[in-house]
Protein backbone atom coordinates (compact mmCIF):
# COMPACT_ATOMS: atom_id res chain seq x y z
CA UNK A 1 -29.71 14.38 10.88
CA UNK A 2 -27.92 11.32 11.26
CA UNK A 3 -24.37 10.80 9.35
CA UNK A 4 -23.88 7.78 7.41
CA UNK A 5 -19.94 8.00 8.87
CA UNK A 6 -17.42 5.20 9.14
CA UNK A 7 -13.38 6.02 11.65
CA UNK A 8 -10.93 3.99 11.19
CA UNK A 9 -7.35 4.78 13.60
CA UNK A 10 -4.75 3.41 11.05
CA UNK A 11 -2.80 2.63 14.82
CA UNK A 12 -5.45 1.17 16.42
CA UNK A 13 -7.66 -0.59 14.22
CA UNK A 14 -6.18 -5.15 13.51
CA UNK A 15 -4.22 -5.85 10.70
CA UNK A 16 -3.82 -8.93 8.69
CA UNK A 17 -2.04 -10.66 7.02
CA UNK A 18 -0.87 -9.11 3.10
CA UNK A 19 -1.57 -10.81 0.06
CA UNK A 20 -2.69 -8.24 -2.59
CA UNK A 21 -0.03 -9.64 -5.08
CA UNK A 22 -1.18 -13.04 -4.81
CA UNK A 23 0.82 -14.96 -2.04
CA UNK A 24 0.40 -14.11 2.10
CA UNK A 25 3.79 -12.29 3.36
CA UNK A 26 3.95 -12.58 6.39
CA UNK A 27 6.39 -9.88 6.81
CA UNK A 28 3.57 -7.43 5.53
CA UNK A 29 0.25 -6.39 7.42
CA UNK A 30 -2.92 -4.87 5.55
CA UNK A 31 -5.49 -2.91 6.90
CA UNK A 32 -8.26 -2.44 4.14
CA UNK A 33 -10.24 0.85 4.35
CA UNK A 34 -12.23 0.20 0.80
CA UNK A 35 -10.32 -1.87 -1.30
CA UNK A 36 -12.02 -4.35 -3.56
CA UNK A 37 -10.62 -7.24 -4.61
CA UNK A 38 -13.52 -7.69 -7.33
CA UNK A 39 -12.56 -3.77 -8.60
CA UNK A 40 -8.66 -4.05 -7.83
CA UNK A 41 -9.87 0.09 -6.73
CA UNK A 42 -10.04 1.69 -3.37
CA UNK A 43 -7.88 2.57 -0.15
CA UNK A 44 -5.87 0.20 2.13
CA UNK A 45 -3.20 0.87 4.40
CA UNK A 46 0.04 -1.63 4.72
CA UNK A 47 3.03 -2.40 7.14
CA UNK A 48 5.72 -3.52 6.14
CA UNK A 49 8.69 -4.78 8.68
CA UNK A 50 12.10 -4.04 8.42
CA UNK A 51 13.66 -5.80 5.17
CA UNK A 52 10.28 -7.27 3.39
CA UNK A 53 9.34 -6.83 -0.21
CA UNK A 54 6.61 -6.74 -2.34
CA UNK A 55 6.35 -9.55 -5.07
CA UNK A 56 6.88 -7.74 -8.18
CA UNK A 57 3.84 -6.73 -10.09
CA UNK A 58 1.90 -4.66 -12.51
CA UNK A 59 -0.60 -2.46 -11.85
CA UNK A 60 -3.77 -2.67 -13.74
CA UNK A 61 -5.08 0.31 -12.58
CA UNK A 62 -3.11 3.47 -11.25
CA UNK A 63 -1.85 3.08 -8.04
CA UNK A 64 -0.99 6.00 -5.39
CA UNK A 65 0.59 5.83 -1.97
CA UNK A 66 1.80 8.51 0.92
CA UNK A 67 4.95 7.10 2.57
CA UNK A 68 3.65 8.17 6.19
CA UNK A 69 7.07 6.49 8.45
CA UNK A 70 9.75 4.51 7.61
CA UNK A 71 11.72 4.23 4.00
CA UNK A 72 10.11 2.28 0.78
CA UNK A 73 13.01 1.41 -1.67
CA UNK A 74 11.87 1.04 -5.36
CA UNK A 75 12.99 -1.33 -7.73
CA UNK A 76 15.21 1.08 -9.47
CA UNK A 77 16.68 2.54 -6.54
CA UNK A 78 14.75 5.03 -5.95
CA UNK A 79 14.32 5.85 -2.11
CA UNK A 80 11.28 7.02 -0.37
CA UNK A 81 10.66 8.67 2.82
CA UNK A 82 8.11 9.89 5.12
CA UNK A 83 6.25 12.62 3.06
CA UNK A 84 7.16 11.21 -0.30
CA UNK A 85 3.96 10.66 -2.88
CA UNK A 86 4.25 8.69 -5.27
CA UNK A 87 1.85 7.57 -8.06
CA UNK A 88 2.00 4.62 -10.78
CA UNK A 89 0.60 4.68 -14.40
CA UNK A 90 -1.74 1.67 -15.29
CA UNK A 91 0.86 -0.63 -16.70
CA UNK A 92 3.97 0.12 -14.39
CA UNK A 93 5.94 -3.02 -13.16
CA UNK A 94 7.63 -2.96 -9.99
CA UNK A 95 8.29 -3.75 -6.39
CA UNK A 96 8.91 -2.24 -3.27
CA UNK A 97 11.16 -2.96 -0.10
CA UNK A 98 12.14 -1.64 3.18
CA UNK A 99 15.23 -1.84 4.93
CA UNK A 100 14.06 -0.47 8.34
CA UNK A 101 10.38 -0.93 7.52
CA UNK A 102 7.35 1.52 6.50
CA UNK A 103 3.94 2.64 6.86
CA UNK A 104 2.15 3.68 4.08
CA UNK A 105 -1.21 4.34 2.96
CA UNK A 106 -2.53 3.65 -0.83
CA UNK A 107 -4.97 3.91 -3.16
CA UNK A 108 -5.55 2.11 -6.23
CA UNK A 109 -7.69 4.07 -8.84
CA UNK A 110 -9.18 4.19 -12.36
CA UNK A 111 -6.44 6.74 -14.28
CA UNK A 112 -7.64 10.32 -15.27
């Protein structure tokens, strides 16, 4: 039996450059596991260095992400840390910064 199997090492694997909201930042790496640009759905994992931001945006779809290092600071002040969950409602406008950069991993879904 063969197994129709794809690994990907989050630390190993090349980044490049973000851009989901648009624009490149170069301040921000992206690793794309099964996102789809077409769908605006699936899993991607992103870097962010110490003191870049997201663009603000709003979420079409609901977005979930697992803070695995660093700190993510929300718009309204809410702080994140290695551990923290978090999931976004279709129709949630926001953006996200670091101060001594992050790791996370996300997933942008249809809402249940």
């Amino acid at each position: 039996m063969t197994l129709d199997r794809r690994v990907i090492n989050i630390y190993d694997t090349p980044y490049t450059t973000y851009n989901l909201e648009g624009a490149v930042q170069k301040d921000m790496q992206l690793l794309n596991i099964s996102y789809s640009k077409e769908t605006g759905h699936g899993w991607y994992v992103i870097r962010m260095a110490a003191g870049a931001a997201t663009i603000p945006h709003t979420h079409e779809s609901r977005e979930e992400y697992l803070i695995l290092e660093g700190d993510l600071i929300e718009s309204d002040g809410t702080v994140l840390k290695a551990g923290d969950f978090v999931s976004y409602a279709p129709g949630t406008h926001h953006n996200s910064r670091t101060k001594n950069g992050c790791l996370l991993i996300g997933l942008d879904r249809t809402a249940e």
